[in-house]
Every structure is written in structure tokens, then in C-alpha cells.
N, C-alpha and C. Protein backbone atom coordinates (compact mmCIF):
# COMPACT_ATOMS: atom_id res chain seq x y z
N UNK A 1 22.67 -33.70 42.05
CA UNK A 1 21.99 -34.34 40.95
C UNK A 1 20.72 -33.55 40.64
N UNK A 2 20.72 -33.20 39.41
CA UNK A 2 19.31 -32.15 38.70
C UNK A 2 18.17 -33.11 38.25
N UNK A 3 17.36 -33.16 38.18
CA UNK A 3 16.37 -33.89 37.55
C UNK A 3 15.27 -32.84 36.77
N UNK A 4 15.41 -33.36 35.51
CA UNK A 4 14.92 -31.80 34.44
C UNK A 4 13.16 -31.97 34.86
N UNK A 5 12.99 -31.11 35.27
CA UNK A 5 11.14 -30.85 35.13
C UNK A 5 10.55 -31.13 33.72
N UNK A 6 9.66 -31.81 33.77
CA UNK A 6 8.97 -32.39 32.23
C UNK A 6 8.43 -31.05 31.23
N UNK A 7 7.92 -30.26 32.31
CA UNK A 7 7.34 -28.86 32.07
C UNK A 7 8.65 -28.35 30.96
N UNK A 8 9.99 -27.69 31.57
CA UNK A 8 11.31 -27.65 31.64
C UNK A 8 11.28 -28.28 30.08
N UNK A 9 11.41 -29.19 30.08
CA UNK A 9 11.97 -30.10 28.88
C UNK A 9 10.96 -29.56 27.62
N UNK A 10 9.53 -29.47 27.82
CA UNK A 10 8.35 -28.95 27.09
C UNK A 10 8.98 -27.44 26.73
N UNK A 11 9.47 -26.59 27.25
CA UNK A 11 9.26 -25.49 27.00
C UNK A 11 10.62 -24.98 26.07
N UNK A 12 11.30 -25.90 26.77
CA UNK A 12 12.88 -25.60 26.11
C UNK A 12 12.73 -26.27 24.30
N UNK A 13 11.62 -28.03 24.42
CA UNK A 13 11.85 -27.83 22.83
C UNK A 13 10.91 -27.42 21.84
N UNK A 14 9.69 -26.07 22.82
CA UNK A 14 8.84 -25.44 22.33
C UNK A 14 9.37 -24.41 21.35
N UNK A 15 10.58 -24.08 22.70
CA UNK A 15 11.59 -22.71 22.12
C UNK A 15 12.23 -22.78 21.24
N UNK A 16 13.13 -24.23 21.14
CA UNK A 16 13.53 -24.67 19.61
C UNK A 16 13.04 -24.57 18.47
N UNK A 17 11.72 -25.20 18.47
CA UNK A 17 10.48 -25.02 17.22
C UNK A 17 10.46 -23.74 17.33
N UNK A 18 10.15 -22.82 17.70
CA UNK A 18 9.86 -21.40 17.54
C UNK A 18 11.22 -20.71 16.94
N UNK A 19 12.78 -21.49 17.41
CA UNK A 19 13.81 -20.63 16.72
C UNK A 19 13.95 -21.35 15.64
N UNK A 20 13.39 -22.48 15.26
CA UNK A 20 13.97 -22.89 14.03
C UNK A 20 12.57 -22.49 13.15
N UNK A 21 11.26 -22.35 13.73
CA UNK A 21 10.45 -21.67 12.40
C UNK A 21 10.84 -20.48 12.17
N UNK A 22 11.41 -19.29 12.94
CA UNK A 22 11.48 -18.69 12.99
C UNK A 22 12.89 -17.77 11.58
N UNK A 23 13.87 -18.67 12.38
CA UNK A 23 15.33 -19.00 11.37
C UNK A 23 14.77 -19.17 9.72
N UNK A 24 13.62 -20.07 9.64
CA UNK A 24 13.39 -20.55 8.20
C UNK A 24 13.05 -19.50 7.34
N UNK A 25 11.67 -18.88 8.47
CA UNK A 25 10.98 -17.59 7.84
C UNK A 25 11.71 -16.69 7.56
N UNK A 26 13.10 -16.31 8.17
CA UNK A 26 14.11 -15.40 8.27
C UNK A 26 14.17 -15.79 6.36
N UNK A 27 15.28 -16.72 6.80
CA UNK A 27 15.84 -16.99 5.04
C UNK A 27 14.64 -16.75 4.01
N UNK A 28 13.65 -17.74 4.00
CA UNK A 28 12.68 -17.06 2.64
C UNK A 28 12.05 -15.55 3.13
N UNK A 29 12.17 -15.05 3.62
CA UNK A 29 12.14 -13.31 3.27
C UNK A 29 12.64 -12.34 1.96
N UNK A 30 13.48 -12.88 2.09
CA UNK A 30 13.91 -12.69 0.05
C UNK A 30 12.98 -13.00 -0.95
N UNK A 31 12.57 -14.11 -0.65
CA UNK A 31 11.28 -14.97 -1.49
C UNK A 31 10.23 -14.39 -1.36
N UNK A 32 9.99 -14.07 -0.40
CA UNK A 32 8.77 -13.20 -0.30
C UNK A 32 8.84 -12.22 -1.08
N UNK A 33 10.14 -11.23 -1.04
CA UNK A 33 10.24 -9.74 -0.97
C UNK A 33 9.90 -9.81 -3.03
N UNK A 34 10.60 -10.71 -3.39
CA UNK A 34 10.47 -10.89 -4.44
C UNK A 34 9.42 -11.32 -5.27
N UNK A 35 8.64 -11.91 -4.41
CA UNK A 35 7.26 -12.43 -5.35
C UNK A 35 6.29 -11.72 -4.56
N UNK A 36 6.39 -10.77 -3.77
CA UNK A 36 5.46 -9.54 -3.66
C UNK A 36 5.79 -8.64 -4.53
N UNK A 37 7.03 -8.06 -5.24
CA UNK A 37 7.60 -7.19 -6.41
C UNK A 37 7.07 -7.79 -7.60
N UNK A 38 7.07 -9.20 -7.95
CA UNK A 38 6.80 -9.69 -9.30
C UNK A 38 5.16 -9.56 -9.52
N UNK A 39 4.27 -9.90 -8.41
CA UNK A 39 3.02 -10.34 -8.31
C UNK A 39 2.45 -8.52 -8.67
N UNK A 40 2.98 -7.28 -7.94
CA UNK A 40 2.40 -6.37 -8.31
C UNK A 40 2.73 -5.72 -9.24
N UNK A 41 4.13 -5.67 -9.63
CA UNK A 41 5.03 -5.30 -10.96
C UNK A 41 3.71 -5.74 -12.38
N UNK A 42 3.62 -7.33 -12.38
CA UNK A 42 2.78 -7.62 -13.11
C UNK A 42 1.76 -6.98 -13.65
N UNK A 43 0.98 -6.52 -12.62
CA UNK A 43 -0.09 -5.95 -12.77
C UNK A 43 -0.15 -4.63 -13.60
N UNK A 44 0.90 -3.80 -12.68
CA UNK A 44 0.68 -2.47 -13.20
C UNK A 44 1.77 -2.60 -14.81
N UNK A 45 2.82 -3.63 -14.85
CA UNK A 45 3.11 -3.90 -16.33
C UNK A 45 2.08 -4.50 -17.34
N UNK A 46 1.47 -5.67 -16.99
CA UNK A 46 0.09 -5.61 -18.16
C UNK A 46 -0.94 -4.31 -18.43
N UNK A 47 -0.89 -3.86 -17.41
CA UNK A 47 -1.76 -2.67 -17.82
C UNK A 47 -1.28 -1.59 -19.30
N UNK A 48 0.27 -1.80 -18.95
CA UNK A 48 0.78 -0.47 -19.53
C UNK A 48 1.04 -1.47 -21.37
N UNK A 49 0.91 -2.90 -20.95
CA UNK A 49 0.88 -3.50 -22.39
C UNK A 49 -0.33 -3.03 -22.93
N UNK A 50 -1.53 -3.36 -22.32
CA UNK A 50 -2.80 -3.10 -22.80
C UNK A 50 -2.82 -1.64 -23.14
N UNK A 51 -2.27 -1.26 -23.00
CA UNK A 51 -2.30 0.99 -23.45
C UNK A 51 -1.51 0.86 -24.55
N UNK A 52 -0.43 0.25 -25.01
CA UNK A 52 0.47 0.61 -25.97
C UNK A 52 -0.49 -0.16 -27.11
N UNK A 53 -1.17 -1.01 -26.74
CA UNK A 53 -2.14 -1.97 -28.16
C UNK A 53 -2.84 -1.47 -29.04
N UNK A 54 -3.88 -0.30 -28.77
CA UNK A 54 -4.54 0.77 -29.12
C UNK A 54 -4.06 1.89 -28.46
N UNK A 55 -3.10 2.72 -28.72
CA UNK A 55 -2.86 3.90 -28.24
C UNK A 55 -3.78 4.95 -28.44
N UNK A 56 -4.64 4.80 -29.45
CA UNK A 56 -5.49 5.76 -29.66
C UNK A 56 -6.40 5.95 -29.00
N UNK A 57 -7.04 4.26 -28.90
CA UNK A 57 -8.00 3.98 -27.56
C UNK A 57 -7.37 4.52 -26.43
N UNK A 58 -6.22 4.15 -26.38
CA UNK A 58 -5.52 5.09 -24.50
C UNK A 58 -6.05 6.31 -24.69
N UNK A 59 -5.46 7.23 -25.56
CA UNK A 59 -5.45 8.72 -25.74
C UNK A 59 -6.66 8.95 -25.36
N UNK A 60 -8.16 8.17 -26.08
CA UNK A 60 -9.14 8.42 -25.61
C UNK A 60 -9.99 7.96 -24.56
N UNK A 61 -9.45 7.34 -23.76
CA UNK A 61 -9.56 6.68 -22.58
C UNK A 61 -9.45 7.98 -21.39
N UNK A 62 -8.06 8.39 -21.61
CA UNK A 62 -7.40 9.45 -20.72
C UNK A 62 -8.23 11.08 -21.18
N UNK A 63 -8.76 11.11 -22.51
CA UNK A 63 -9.82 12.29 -22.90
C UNK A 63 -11.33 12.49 -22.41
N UNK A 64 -11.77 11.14 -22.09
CA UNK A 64 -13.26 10.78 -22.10
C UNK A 64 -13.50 10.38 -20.72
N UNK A 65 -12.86 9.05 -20.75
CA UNK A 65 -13.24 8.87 -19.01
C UNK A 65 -12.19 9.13 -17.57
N UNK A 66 -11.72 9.40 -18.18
CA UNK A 66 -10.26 9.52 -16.79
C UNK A 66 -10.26 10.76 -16.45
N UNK A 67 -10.42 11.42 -15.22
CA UNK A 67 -10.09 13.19 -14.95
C UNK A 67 -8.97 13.08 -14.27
N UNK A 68 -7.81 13.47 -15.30
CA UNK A 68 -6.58 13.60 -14.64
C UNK A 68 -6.54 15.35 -15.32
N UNK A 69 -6.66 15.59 -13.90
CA UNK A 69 -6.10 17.26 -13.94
C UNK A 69 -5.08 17.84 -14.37
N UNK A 70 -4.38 18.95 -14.82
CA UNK A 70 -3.13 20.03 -14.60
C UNK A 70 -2.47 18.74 -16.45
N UNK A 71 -3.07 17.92 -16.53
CA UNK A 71 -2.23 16.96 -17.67
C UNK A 71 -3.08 17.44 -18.85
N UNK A 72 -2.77 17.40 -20.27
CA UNK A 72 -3.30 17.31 -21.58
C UNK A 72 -3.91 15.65 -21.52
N UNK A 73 -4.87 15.30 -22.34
CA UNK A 73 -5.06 13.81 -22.07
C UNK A 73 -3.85 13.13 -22.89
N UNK A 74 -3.47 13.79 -23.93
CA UNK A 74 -2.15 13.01 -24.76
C UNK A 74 -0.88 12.78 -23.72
N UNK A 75 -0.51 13.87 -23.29
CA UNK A 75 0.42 14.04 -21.96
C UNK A 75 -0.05 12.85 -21.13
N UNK A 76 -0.96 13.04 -20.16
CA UNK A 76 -1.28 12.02 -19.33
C UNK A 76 -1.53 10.36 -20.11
N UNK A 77 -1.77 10.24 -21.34
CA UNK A 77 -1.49 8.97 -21.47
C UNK A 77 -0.23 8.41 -21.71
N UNK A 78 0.71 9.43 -22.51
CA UNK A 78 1.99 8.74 -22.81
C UNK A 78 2.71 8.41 -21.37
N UNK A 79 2.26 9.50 -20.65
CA UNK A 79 2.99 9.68 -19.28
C UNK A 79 2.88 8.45 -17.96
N UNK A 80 1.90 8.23 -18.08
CA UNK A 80 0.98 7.06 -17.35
C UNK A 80 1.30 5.57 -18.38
N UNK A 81 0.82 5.45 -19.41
CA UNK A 81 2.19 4.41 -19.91
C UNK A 81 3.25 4.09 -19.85
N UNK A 82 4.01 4.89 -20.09
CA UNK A 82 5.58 4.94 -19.95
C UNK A 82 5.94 4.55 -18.23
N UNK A 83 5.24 5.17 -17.44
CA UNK A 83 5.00 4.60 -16.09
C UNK A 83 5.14 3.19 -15.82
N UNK A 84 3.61 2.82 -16.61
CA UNK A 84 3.03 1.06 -16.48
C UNK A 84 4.37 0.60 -17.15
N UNK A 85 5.22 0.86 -18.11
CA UNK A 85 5.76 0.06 -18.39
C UNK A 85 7.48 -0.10 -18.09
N UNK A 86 7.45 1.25 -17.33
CA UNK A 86 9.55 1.29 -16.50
C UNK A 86 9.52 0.83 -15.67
N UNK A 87 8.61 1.56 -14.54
CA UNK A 87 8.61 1.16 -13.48
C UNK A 87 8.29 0.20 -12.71
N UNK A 88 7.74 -0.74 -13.58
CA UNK A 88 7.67 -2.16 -12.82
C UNK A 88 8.78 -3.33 -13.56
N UNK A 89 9.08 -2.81 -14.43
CA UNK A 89 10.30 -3.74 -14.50
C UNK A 89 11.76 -3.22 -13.30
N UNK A 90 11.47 -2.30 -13.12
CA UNK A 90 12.59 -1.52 -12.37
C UNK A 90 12.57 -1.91 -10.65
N UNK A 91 10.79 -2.25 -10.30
CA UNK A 91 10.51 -2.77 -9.48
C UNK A 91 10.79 -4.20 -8.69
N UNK A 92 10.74 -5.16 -10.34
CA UNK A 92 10.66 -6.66 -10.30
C UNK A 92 12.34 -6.60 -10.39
N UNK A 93 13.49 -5.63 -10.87
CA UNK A 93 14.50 -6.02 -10.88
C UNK A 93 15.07 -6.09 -9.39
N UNK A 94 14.15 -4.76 -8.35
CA UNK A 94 14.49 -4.22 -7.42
C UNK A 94 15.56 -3.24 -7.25
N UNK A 95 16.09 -2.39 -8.55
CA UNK A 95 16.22 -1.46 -9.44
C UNK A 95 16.10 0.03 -8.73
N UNK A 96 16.44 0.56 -8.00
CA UNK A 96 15.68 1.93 -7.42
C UNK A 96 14.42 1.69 -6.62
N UNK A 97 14.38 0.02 -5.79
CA UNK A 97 13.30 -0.53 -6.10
C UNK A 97 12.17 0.56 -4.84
N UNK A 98 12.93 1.35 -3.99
CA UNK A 98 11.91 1.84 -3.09
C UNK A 98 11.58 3.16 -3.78
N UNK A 99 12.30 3.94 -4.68
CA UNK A 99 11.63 5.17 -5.63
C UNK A 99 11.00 4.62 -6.44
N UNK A 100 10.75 2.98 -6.84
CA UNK A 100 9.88 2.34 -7.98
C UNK A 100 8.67 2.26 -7.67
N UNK A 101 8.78 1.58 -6.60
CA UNK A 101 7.31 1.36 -5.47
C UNK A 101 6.74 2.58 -5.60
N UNK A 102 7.18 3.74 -4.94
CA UNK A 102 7.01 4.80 -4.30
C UNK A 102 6.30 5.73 -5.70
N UNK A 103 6.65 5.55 -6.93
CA UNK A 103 5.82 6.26 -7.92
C UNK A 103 4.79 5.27 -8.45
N UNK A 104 4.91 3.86 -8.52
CA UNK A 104 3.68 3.02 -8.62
C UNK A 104 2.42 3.56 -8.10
N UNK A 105 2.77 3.65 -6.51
CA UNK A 105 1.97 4.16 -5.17
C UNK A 105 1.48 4.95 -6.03
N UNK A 106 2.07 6.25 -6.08
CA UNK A 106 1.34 7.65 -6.85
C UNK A 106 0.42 7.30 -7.52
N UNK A 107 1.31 6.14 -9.05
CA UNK A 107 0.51 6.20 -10.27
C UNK A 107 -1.26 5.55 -9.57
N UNK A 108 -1.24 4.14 -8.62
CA UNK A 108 -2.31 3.58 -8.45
C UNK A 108 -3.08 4.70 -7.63
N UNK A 109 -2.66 5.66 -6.91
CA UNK A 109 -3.65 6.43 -6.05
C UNK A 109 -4.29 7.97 -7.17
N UNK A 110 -3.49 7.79 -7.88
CA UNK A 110 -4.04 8.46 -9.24
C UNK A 110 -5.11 8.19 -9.80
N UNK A 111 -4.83 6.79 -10.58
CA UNK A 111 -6.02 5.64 -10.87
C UNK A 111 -7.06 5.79 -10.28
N UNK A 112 -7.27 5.19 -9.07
CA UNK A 112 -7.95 5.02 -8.28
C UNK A 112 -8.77 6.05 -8.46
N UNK A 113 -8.17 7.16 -8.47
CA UNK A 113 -9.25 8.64 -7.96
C UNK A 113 -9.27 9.01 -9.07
N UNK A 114 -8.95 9.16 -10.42
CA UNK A 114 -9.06 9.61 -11.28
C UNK A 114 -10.22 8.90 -12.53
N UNK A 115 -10.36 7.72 -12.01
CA UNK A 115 -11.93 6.47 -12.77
C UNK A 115 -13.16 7.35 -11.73
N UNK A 116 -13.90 7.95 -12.55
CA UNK A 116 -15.19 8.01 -11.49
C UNK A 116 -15.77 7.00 -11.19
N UNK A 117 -15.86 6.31 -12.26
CA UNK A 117 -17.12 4.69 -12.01
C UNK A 117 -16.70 3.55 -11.66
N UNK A 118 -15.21 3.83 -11.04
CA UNK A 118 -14.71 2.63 -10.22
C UNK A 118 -15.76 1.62 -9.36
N UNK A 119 -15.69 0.81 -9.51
CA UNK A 119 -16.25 -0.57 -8.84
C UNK A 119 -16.01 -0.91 -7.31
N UNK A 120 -16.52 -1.59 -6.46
CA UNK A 120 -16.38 -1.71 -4.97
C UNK A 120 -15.08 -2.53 -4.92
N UNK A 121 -15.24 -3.09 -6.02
CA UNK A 121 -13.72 -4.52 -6.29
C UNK A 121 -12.51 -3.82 -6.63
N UNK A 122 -12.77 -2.86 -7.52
CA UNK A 122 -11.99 -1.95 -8.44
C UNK A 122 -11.02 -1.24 -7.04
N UNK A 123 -11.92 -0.86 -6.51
CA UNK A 123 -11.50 0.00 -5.40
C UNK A 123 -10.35 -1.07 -4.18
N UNK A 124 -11.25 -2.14 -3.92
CA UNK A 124 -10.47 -3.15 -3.63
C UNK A 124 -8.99 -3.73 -4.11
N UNK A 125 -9.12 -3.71 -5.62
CA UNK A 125 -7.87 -4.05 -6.03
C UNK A 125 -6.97 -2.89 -5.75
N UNK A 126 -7.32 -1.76 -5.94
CA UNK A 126 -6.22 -0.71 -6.08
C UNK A 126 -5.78 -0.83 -4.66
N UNK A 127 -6.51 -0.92 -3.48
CA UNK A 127 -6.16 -0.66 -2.08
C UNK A 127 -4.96 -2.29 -1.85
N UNK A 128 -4.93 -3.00 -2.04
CA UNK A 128 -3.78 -4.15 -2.24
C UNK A 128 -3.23 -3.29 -2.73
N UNK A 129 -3.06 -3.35 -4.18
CA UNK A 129 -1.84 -2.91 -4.89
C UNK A 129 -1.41 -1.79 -3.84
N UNK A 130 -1.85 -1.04 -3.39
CA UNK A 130 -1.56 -0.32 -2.57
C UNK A 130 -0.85 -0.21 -1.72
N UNK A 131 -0.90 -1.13 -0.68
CA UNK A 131 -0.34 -2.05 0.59
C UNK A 131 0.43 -2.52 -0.20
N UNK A 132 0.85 -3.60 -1.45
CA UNK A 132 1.91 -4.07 -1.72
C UNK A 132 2.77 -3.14 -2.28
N UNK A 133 2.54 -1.95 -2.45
CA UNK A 133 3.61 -1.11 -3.05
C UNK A 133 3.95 -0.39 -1.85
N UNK A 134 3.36 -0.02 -0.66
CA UNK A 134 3.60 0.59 0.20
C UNK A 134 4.64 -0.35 0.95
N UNK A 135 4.03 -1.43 1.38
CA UNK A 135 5.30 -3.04 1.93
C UNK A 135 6.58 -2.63 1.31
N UNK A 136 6.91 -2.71 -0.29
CA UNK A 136 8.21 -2.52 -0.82
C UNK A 136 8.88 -1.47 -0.56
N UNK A 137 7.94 -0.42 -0.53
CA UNK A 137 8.84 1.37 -0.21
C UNK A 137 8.80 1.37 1.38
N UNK A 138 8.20 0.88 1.97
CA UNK A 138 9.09 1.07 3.33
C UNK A 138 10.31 0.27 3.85
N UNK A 139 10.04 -1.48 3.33
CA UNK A 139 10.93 -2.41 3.57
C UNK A 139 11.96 -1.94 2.87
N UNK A 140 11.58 -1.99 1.38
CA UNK A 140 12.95 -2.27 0.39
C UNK A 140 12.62 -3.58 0.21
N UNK A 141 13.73 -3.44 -1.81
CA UNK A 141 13.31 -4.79 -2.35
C UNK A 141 14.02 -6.01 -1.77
N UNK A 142 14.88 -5.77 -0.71
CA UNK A 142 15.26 -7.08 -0.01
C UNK A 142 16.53 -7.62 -0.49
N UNK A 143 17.09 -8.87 -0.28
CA UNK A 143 18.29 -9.40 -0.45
C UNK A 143 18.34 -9.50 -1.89
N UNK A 144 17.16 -10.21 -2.48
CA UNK A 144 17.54 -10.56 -3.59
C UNK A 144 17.06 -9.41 -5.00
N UNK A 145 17.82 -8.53 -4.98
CA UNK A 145 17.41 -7.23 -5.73
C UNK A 145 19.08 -6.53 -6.02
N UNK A 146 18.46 -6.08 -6.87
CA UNK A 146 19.98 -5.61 -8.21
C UNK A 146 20.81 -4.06 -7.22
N UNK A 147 19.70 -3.81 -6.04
CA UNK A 147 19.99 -2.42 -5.24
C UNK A 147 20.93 -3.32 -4.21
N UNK A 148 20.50 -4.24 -3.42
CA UNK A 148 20.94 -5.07 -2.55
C UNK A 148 22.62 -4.94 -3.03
N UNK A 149 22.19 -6.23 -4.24
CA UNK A 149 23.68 -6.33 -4.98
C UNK A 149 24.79 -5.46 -5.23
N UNK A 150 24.24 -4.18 -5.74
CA UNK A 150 25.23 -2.68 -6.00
C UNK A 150 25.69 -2.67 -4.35
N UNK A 151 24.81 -2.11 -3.54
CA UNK A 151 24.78 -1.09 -2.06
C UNK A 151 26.04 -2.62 -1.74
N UNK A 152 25.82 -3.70 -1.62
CA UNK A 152 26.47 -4.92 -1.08
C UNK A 152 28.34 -4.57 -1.55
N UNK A 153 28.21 -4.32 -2.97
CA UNK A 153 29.58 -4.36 -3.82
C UNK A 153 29.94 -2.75 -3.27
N UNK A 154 28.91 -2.00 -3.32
CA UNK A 154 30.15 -0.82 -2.80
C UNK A 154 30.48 -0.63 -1.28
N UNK A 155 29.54 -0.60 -0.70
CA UNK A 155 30.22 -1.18 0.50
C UNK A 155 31.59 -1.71 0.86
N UNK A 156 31.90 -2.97 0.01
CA UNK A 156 32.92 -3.89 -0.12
C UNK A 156 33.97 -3.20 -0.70
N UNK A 157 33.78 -2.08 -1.69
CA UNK A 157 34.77 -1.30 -2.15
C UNK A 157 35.02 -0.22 -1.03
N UNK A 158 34.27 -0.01 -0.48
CA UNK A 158 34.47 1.44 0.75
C UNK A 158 35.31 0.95 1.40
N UNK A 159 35.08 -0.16 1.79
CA UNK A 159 35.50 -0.56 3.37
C UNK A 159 37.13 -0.83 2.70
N UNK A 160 37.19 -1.49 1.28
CA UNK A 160 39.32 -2.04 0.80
C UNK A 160 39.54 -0.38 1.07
N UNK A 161 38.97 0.49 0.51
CA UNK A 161 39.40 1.99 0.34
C UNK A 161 40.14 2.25 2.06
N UNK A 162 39.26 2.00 2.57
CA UNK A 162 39.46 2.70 4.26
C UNK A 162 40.42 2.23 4.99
């Protein structure tokens, strides 16, 4: 005859709670993966709205205050637009989503260094965006992403093939 130690009984339905928070956090990981893609997608997509509004203002934005090197400022604005505005939809679809991230990254460490009179905050925001674009290009956009879905379906075709 066993008689369970109280300790015993404590620890075993400590371990439970820990596999079932654990299990939960598992499943919304998707949720996450996805509203860390939407939350920074956002960002660097309003930006690229605000450039197409006054393009001229961009052009002279990218002439006057921005030192982006080896670029024409016309070049570097269409170029840096067109940016703000593919690649984060391509991001939020999860779309190529770790080469999406991965030129965001560029475009914000561009930014960043390319404003001389960036702000202590300024600097702040870009370093997030940063980390959240860096999170996506190493993880990947996760389960719930249009890459997931393809890589998932061919797979499924490899394997009838084999």
C-alpha cells in the first residue's frame, strides 16, 4: 500500500499547470507570429503611404535631409517607397515572409543612419522595429502565413510523388 506524499501530489499538479500553460502558449504562437508581422508591417506601410501623398515633398526629403549615399535622391525615394509599400504587405501576408523581414531590417537600419537629427525616441523606435523584424527573419512568419501554407501543400505533393 503507497500513500502519495502531499509534497508528491503538489509537484505533480504544479507540473500539470506548467504543461497545460505551456501547451496553450504553444497554440497562440501563430497569434503572436502574426500580430508581431501586422503591428510592424503597419508601420513601415504607413510610412510608404505618407511618401506617395506629396511625392515631391519625398523627392525632397531624400535631396535635403536624408544622406543616402551611392543613390540619386529621385532613385532613393522611389526606391525606399516602393519598399514601404511591397514589402510589408508581403510581410503581413507572410509572403517570402523571412526575405520580407530581412529587407525591412536593411530599409530601417538605413533610416535610422541615414536622418542625422534623429531623436533619442526616434532611435528607440527604429531599434524595436528592429528586433521585430529581426524576431520574423530568424523565426519565420509561422503557421499562419501564405509560406507555411505553400511549403505545407508541397510537401504533401512530394511525399504522393515518392
Amino acid at each position: 500500500m503507497t500513500t502519495d506524499n502531499p509534497m508528491t501530489l503538489l509537484f505533480d499538479r504544479a507540473g500539470r499547470l506548467v504543461e497545460l500553460f505551456n501547451r496553450s502558449l504553444t497554440y497562440l504562437a501563430p497569434v503572436g507570429d502574426v500580430l508581431l508581422r501586422l503591428w510592424v508591417a503597419n508601420i513601415f506601410f504607413k510610412s510608404g503611404l505618407t511618401k506617395i501623398q506629396s511625392f515631391d515633398s519625398t523627392i525632397a526629403l531624400f535631396e535635403y535631409e536624408y544622406s543616402v549615399p551611392l543613390l540619386s535622391p529621385v532613385a532613393a525615394a522611389y526606391l525606399g517607397t516602393a519598399t514601404e509599400l511591397i514589402f510589408p504587405v508581403l510581410l503581413l501576408l507572410g509572403l517570402a515572409g523571412r526575405f520580407s523581414a530581412f529587407v525591412l531590417f536593411v530599409l530601417n537600419i538605413i533610416a535610422a543612419v541615414s536622418y542625422p537629427e534623429i531623436s533619442d525616441l526616434g532611435v528607440r523606435d527604429h531599434q524595436v522595429w528592429g528586433i521585430m523584424l529581426f524576431v520574423s527573419m530568424v523565426h519565420g512568419p509561422g503557421k499562419l502565413s501564405l509560406d507555411y501554407l505553400i511549403w505545407h501543400r508541397l510537401r504533401h505533393l512530394w511525399r504522393r510523388e515518392a
